[in-house]
C-alpha atoms as a PDB file:
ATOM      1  CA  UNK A   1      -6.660  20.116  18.987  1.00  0.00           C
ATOM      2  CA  UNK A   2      -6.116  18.271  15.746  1.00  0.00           C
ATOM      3  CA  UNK A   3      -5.704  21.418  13.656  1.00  0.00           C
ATOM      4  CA  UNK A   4      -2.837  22.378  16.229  1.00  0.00           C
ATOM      5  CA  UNK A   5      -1.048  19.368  16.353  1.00  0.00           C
ATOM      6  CA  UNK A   6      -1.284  19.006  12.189  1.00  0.00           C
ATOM      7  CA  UNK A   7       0.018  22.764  12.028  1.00  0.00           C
ATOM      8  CA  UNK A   8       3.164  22.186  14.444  1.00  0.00           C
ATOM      9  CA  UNK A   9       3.747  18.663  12.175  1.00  0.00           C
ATOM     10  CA  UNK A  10       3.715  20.759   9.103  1.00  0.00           C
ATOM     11  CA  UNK A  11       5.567  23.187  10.665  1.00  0.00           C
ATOM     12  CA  UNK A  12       8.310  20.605  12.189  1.00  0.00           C
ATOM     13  CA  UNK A  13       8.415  18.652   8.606  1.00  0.00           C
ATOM     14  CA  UNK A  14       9.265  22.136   6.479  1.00  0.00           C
ATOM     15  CA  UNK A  15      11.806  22.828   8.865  1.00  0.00           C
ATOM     16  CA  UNK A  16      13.385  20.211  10.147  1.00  0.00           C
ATOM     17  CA  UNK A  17      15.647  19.342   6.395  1.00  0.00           C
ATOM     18  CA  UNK A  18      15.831  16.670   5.096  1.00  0.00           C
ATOM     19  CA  UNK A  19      13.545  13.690   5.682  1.00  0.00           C
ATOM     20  CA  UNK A  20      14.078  10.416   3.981  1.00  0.00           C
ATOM     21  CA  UNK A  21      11.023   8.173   3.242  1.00  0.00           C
ATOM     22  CA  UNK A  22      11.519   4.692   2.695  1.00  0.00           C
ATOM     23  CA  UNK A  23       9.882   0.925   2.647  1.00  0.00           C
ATOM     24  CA  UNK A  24      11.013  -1.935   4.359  1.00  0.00           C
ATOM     25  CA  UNK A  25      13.099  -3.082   1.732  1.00  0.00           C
ATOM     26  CA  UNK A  26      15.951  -5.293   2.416  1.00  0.00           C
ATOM     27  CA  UNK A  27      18.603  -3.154   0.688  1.00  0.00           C
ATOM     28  CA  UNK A  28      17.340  -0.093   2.783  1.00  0.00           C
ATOM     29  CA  UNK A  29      17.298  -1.908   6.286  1.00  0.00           C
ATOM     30  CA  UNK A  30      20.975  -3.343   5.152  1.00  0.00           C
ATOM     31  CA  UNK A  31      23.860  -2.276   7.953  1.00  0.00           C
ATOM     32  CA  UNK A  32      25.760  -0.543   5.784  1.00  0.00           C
ATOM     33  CA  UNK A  33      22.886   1.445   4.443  1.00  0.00           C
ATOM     34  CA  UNK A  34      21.737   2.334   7.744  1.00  0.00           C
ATOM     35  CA  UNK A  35      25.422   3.412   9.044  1.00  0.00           C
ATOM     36  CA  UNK A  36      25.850   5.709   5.659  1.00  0.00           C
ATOM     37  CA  UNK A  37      22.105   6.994   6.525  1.00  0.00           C
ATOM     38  CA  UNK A  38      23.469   7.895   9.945  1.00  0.00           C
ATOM     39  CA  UNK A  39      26.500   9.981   8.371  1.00  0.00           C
ATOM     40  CA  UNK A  40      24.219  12.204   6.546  1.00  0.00           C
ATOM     41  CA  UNK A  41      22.047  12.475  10.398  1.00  0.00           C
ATOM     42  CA  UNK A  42      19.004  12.807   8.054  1.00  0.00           C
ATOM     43  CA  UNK A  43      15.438  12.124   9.536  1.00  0.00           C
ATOM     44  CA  UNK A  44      14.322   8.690   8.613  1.00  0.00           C
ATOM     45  CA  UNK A  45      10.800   7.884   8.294  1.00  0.00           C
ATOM     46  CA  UNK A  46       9.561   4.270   7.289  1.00  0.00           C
ATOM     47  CA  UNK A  47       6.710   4.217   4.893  1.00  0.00           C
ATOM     48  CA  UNK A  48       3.466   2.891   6.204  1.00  0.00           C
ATOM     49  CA  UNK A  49       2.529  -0.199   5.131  1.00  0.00           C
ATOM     50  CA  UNK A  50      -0.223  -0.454   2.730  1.00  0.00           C
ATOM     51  CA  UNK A  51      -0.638   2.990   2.242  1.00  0.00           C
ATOM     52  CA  UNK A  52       0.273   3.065  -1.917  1.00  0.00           C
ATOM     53  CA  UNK A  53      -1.347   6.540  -2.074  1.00  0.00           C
ATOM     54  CA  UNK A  54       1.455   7.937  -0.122  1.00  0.00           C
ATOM     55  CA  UNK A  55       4.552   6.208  -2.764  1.00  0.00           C
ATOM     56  CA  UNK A  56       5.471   9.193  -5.148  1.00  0.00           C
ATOM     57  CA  UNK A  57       5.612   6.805  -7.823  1.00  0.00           C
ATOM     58  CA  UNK A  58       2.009   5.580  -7.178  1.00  0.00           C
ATOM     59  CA  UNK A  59       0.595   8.895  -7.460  1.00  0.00           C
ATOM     60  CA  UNK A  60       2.840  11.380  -9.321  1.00  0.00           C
ATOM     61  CA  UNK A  61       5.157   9.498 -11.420  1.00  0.00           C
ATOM     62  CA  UNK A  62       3.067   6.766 -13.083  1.00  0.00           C
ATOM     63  CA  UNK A  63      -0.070   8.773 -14.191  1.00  0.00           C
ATOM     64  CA  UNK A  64       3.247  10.428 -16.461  1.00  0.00           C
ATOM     65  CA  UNK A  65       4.010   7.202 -17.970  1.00  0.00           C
ATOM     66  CA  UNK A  66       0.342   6.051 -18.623  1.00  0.00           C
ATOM     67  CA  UNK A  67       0.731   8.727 -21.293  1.00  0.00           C
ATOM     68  CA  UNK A  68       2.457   6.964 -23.329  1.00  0.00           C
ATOM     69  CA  UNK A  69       0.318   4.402 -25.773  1.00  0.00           C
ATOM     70  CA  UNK A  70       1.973   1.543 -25.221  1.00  0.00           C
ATOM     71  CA  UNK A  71       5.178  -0.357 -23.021  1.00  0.00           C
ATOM     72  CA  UNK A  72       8.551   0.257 -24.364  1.00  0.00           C
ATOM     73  CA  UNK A  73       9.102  -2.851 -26.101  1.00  0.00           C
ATOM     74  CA  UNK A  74      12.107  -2.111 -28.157  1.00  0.00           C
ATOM     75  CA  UNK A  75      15.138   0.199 -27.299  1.00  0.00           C
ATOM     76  CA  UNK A  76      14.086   3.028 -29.433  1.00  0.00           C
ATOM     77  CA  UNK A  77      10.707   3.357 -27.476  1.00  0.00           C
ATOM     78  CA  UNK A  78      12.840   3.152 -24.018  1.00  0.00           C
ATOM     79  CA  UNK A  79      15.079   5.855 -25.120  1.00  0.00           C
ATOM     80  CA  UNK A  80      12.131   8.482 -26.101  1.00  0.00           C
ATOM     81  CA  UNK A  81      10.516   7.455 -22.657  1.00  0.00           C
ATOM     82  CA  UNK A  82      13.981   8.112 -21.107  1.00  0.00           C
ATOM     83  CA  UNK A  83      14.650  11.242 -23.011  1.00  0.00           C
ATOM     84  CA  UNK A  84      11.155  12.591 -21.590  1.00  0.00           C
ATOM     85  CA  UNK A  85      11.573  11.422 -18.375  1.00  0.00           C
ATOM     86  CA  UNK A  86      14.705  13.260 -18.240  1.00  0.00           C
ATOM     87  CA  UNK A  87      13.028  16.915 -20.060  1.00  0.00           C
ATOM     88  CA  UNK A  88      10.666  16.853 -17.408  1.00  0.00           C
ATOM     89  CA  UNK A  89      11.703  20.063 -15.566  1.00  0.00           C
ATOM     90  CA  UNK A  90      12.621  20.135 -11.818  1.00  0.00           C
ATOM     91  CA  UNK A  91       9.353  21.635 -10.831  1.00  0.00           C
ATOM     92  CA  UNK A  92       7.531  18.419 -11.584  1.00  0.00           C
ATOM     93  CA  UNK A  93       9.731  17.040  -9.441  1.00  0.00           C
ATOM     94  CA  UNK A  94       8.862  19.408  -6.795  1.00  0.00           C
ATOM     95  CA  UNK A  95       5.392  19.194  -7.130  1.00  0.00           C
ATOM     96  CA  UNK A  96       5.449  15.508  -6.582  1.00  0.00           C
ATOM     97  CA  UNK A  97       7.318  15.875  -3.144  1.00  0.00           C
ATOM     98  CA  UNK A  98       4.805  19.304  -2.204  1.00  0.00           C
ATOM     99  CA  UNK A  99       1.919  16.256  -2.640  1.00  0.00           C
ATOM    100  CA  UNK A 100       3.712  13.795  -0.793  1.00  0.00           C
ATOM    101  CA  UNK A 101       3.693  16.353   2.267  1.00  0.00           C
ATOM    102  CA  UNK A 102       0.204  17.404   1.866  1.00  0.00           C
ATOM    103  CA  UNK A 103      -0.737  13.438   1.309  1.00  0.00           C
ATOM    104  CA  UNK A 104       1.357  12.023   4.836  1.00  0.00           C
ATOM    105  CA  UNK A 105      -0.304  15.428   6.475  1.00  0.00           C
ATOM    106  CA  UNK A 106      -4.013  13.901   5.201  1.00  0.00           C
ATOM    107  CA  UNK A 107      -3.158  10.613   6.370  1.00  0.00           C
ATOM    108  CA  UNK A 108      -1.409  11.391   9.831  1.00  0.00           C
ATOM    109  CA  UNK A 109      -4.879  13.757  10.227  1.00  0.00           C
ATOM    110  CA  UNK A 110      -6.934  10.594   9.603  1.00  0.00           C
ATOM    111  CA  UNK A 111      -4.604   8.364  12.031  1.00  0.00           C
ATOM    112  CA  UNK A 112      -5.129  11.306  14.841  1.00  0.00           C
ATOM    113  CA  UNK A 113      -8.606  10.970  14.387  1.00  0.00           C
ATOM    114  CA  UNK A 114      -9.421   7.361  14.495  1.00  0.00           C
ATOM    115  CA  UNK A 115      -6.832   7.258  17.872  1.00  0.00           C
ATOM    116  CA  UNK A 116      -9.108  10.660  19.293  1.00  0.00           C
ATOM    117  CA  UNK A 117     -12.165   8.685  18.517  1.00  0.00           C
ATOM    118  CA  UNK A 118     -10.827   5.389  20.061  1.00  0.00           C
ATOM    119  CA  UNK A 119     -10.036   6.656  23.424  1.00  0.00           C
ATOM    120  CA  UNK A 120     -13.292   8.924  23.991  1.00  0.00           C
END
């Protein structure tokens, strides 16, 4: 049953376009925001709270800064960190957002289970 339901999900997320992911923030809960949301009829989905393994940043984007030895303190060390930032190549990019799906899959999986469990 689980298996099924994870399979159509995964099924209904790869096809359904584009689905933006987003906190609570105020500027992303602002009117206007929402109304120009609505004009693009994109699926919205509000990020769970406390769940920082699901944040792209968290898990795909930092662990590429922590390369570097030491905070940009000066401007030259913020431009080389830009400059990389900006050589990565679109399939890091892509592999971040191929984890995110595989991460809210893991985590819907574990909500399914603990509501199964509750109600048997």
């Amino acid at each position: 049953m689980i298996n099924q339901t994870l399979q159509c999900l995964q099924r209904a997320i790869l096809i359904s376009g584009v689905v933006l992911i987003h906190d609570n923030a105020r500027p992303h809960n602002a009117v206007v925001t929402q109304q120009l949301l609505e004009q693009f009829k994109w699926d919205l989905s509000v990020h769970p709270a406390y769940s920082p393994d699901l944040m792209t940043s968290d898990f795909h984007l930092f662990p590429e800064l922590k390369n570097w030895p030491k905070p940009p303190k000066n401007e030259e060390n913020q431009s080389k960190i830009k400059a990389h930032l900006t050589s990565l190549v679109g399939t890091f990019f892509e592999d971040g957002i191929g984890n995110l799906v595989h991460r809210y899959v893991n985590a819907l999986c574990r909500k399914v289970i603990m509501f199964e469990h509750n109600f048997q």
